[in-house]
PDB file of N, CA and C in Angstrom:
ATOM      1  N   UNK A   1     -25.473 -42.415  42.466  1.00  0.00           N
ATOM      2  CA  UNK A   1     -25.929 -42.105  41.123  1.00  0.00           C
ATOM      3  C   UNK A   1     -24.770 -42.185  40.133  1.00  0.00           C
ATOM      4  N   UNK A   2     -23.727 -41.460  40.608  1.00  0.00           N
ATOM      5  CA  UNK A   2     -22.401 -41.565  39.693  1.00  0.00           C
ATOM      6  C   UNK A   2     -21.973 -43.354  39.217  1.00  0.00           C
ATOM      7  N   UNK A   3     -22.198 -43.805  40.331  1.00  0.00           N
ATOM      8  CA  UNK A   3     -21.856 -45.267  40.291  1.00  0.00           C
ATOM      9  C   UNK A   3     -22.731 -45.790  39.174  1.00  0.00           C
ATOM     10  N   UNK A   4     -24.089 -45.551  38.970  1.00  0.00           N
ATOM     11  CA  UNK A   4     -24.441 -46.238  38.012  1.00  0.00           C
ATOM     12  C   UNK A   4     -24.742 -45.970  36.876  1.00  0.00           C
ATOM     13  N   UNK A   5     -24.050 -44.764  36.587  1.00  0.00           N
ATOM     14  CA  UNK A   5     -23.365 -43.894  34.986  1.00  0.00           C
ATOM     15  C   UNK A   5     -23.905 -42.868  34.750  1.00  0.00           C
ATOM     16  N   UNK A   6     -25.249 -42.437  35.828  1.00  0.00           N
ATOM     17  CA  UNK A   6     -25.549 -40.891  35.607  1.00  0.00           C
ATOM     18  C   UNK A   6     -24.950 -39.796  35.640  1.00  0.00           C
ATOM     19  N   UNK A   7     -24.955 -39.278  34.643  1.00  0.00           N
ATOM     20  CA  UNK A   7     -24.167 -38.274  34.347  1.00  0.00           C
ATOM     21  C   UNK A   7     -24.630 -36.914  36.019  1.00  0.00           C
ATOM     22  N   UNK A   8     -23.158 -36.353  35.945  1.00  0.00           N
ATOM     23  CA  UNK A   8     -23.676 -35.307  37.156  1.00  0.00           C
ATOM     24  C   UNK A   8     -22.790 -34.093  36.588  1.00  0.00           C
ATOM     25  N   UNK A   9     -23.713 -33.067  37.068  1.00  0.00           N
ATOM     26  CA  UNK A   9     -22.714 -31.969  36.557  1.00  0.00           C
ATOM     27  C   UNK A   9     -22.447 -31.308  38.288  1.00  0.00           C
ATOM     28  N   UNK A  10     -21.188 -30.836  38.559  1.00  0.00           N
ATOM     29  CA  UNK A  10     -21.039 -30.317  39.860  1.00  0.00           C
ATOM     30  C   UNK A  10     -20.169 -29.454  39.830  1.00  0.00           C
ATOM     31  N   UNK A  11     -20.156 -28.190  40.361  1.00  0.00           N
ATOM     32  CA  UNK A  11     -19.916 -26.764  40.086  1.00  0.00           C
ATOM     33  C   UNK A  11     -19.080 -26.400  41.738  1.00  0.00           C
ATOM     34  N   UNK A  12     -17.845 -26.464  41.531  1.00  0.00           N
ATOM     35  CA  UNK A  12     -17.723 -26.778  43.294  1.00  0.00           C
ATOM     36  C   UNK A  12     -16.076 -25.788  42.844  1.00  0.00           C
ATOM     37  N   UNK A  13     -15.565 -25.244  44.284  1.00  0.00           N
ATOM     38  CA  UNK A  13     -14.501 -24.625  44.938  1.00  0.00           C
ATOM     39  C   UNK A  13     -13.095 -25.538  45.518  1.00  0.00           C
ATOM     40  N   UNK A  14     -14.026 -26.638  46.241  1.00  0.00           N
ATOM     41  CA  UNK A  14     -13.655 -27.362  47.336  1.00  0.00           C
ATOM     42  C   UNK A  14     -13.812 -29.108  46.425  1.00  0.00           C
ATOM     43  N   UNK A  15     -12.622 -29.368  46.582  1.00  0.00           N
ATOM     44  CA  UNK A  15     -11.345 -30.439  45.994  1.00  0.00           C
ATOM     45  C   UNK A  15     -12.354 -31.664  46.498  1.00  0.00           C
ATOM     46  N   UNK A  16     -12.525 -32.166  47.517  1.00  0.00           N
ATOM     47  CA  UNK A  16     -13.104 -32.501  48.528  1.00  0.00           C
ATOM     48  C   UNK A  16     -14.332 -33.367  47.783  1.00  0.00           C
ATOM     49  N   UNK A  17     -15.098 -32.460  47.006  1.00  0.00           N
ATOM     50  CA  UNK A  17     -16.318 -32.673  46.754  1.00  0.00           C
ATOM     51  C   UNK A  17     -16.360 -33.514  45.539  1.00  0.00           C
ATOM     52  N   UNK A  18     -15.427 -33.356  44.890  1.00  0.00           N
ATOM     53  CA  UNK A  18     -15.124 -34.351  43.458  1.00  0.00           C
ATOM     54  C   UNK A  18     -14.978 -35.816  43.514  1.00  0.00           C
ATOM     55  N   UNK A  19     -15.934 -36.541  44.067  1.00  0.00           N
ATOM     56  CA  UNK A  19     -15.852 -38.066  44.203  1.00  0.00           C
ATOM     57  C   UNK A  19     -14.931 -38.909  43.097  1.00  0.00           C
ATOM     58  N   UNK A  20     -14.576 -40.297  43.452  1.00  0.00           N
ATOM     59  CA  UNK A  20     -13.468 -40.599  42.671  1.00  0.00           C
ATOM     60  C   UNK A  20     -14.680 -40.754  41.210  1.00  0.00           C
ATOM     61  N   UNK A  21     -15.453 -41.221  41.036  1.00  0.00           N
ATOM     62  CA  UNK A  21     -16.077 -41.896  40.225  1.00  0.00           C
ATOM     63  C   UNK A  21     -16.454 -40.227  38.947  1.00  0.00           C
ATOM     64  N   UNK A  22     -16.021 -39.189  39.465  1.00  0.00           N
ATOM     65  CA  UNK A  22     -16.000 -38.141  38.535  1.00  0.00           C
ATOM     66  C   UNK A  22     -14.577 -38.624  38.028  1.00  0.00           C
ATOM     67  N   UNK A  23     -15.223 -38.641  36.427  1.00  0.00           N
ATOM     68  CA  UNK A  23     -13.422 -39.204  35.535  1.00  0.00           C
ATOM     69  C   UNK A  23     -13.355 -37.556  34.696  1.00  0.00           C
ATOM     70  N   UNK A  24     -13.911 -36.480  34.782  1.00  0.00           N
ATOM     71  CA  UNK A  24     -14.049 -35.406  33.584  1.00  0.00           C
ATOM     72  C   UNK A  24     -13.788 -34.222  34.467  1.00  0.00           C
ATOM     73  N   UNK A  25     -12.696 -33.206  34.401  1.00  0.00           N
ATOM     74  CA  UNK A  25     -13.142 -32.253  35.167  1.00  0.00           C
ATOM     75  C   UNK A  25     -12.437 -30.941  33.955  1.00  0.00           C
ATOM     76  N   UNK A  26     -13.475 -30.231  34.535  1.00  0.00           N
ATOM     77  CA  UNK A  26     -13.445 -28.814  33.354  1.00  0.00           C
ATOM     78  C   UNK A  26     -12.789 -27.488  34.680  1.00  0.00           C
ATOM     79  N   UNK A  27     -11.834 -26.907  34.231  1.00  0.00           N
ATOM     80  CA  UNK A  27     -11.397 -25.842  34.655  1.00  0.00           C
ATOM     81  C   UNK A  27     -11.432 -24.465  34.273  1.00  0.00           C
ATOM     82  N   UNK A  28     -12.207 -23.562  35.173  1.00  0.00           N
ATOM     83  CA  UNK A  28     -12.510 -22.469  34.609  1.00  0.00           C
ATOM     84  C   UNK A  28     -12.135 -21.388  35.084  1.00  0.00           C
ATOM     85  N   UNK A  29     -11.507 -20.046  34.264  1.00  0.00           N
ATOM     86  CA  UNK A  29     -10.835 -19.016  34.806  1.00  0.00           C
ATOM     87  C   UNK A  29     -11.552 -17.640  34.249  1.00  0.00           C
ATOM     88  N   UNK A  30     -11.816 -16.802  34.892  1.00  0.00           N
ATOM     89  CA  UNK A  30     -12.186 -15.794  34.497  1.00  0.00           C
ATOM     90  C   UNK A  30     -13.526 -16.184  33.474  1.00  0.00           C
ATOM     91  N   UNK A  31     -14.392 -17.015  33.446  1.00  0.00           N
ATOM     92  CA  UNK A  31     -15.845 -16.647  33.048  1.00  0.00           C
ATOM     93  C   UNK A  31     -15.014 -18.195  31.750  1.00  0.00           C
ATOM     94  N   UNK A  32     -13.974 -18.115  31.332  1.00  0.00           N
ATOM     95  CA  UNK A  32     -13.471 -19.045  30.318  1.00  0.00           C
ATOM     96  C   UNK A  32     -12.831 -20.622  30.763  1.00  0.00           C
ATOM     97  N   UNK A  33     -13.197 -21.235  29.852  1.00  0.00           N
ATOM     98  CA  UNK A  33     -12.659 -22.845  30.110  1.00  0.00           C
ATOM     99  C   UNK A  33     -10.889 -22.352  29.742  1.00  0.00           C
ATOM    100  N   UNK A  34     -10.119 -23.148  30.795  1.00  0.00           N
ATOM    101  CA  UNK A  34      -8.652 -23.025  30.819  1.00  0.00           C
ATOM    102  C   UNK A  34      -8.241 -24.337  30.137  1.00  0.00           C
ATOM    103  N   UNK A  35      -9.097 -25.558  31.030  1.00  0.00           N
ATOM    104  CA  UNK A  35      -8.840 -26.667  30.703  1.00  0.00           C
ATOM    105  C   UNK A  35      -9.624 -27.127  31.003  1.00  0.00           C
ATOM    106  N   UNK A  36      -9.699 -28.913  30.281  1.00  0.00           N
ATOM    107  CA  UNK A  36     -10.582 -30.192  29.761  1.00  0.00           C
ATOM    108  C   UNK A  36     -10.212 -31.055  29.722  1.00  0.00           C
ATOM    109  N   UNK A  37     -10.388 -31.498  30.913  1.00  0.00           N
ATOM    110  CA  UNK A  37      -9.596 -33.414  30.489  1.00  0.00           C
ATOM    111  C   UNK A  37      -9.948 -34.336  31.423  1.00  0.00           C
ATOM    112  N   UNK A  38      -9.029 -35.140  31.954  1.00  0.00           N
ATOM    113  CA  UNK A  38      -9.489 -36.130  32.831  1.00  0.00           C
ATOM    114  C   UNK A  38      -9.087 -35.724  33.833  1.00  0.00           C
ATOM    115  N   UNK A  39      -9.460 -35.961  35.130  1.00  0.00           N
ATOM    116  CA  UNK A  39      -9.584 -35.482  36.491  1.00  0.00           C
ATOM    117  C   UNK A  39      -8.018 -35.691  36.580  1.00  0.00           C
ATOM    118  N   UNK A  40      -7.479 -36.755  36.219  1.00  0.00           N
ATOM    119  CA  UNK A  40      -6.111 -36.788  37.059  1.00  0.00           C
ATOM    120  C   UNK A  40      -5.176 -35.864  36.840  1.00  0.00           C
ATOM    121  N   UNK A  41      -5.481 -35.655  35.148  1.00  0.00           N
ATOM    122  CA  UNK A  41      -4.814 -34.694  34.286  1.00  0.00           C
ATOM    123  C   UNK A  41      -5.022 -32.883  34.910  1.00  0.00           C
ATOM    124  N   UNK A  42      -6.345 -32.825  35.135  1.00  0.00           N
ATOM    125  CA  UNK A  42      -6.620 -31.370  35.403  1.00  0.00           C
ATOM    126  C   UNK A  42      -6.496 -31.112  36.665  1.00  0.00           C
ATOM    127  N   UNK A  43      -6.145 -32.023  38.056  1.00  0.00           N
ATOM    128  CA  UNK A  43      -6.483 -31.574  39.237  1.00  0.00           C
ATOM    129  C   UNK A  43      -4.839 -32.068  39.904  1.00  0.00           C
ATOM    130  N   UNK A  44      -4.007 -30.648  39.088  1.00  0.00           N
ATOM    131  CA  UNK A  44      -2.644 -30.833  39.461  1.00  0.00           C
ATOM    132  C   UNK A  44      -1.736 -29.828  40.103  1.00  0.00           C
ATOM    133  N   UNK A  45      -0.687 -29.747  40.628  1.00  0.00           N
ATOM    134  CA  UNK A  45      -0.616 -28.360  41.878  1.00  0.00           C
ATOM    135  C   UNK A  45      -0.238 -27.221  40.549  1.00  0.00           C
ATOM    136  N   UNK A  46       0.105 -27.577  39.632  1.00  0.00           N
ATOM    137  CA  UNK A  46       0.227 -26.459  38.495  1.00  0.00           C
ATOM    138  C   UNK A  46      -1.226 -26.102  37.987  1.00  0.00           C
ATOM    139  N   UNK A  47      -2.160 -26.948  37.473  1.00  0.00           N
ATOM    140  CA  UNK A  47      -3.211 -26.163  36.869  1.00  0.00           C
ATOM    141  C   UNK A  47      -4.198 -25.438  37.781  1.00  0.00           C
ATOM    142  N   UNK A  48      -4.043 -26.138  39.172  1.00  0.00           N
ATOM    143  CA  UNK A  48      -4.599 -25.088  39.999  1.00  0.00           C
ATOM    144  C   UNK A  48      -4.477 -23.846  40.708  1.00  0.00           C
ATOM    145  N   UNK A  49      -2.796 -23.883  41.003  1.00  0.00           N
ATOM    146  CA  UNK A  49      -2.085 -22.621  40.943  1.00  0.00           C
ATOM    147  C   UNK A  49      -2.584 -21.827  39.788  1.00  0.00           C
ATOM    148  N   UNK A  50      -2.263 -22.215  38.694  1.00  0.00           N
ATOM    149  CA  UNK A  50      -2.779 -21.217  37.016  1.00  0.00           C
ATOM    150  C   UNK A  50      -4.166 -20.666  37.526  1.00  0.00           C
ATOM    151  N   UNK A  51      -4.773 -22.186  37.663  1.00  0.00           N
ATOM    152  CA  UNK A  51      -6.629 -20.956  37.993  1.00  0.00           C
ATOM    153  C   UNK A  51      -6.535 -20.245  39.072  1.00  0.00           C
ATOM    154  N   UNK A  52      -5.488 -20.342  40.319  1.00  0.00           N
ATOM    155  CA  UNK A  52      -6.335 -19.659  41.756  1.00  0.00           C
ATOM    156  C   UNK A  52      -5.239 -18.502  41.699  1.00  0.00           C
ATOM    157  N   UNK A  53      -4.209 -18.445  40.707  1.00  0.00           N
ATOM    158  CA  UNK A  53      -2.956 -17.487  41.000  1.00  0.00           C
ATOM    159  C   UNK A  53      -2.414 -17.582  42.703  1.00  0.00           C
ATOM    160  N   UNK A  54      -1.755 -18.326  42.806  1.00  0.00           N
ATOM    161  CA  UNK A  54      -1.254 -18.745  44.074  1.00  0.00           C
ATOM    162  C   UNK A  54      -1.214 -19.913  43.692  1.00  0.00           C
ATOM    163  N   UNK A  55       0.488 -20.279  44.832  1.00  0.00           N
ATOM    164  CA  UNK A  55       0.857 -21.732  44.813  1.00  0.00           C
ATOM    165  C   UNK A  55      -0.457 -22.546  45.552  1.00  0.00           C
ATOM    166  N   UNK A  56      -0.690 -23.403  44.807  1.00  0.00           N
ATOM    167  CA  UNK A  56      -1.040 -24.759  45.225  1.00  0.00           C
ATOM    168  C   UNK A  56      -0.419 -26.328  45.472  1.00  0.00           C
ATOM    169  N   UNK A  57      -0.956 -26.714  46.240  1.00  0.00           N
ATOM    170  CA  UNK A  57      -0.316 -27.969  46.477  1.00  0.00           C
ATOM    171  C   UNK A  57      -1.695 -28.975  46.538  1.00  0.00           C
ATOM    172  N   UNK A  58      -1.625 -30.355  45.637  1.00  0.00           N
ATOM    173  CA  UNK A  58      -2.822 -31.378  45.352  1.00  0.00           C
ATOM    174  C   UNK A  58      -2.243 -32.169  45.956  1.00  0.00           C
ATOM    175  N   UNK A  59      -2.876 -33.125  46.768  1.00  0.00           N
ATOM    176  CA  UNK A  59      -2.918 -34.080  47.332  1.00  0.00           C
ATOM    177  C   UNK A  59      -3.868 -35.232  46.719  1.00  0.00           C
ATOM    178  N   UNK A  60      -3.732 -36.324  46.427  1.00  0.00           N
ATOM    179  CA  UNK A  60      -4.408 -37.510  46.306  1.00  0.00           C
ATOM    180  C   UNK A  60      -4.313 -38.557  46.865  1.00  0.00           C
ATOM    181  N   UNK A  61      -5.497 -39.190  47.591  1.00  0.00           N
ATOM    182  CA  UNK A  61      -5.382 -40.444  48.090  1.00  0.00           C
ATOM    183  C   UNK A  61      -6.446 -40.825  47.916  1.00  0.00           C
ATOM    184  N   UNK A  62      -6.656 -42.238  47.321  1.00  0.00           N
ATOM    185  CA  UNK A  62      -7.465 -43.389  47.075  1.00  0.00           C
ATOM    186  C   UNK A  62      -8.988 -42.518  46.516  1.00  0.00           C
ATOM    187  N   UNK A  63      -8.386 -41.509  45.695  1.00  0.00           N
ATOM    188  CA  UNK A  63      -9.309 -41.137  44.582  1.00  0.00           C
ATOM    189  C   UNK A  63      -9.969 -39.860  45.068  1.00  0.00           C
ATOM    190  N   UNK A  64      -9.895 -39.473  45.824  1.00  0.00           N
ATOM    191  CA  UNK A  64     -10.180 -38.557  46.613  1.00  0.00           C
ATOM    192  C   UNK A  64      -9.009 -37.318  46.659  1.00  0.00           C
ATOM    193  N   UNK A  65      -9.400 -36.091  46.210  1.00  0.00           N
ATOM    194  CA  UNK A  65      -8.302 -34.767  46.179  1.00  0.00           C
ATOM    195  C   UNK A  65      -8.234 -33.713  47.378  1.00  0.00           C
ATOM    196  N   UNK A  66      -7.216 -33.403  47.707  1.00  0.00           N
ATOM    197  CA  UNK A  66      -7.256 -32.389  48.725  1.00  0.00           C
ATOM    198  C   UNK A  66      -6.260 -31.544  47.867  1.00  0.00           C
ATOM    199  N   UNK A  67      -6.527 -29.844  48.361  1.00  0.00           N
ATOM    200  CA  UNK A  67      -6.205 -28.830  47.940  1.00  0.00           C
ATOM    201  C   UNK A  67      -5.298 -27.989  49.296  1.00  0.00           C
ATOM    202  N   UNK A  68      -4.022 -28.115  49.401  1.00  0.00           N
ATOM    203  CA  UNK A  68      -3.876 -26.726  50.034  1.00  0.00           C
ATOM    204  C   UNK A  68      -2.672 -25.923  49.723  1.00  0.00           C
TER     205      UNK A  68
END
């Protein structure tokens, strides 16, 4: 569906689940948006540390994110 421009909204924990073809990801802390931007921009070992309070470390390969 993503592939052929339908919009999806997906509400997820787990890094994993964010297919490459999601280009938008919204970050949310405490009930509030932290951040807004483009996936590459928002899904970084700093802005996720900021939301989870604890170090994080992002991983990317071939569009696909891992979190640990």
């Amino acid at each position: 569906m993503a592939q052929s421009g339908t919009s999806i909204v997906l509400v997820t924990h787990h890094l994993p689940d964010i297919i490459p073809e999601i280009d938008r990801v919204i970050l949310i802390k405490n009930g509030q948006v932290l951040r807004d931007g483009p996936k590459r921009e928002m899904l970084t070992s700093a802005a996720l540390s900021e939301v989870f309070v604890t170090e994080a470390e992002v991983v990317e390969r071939n569009g696909y994110y891992q979190l640990w």
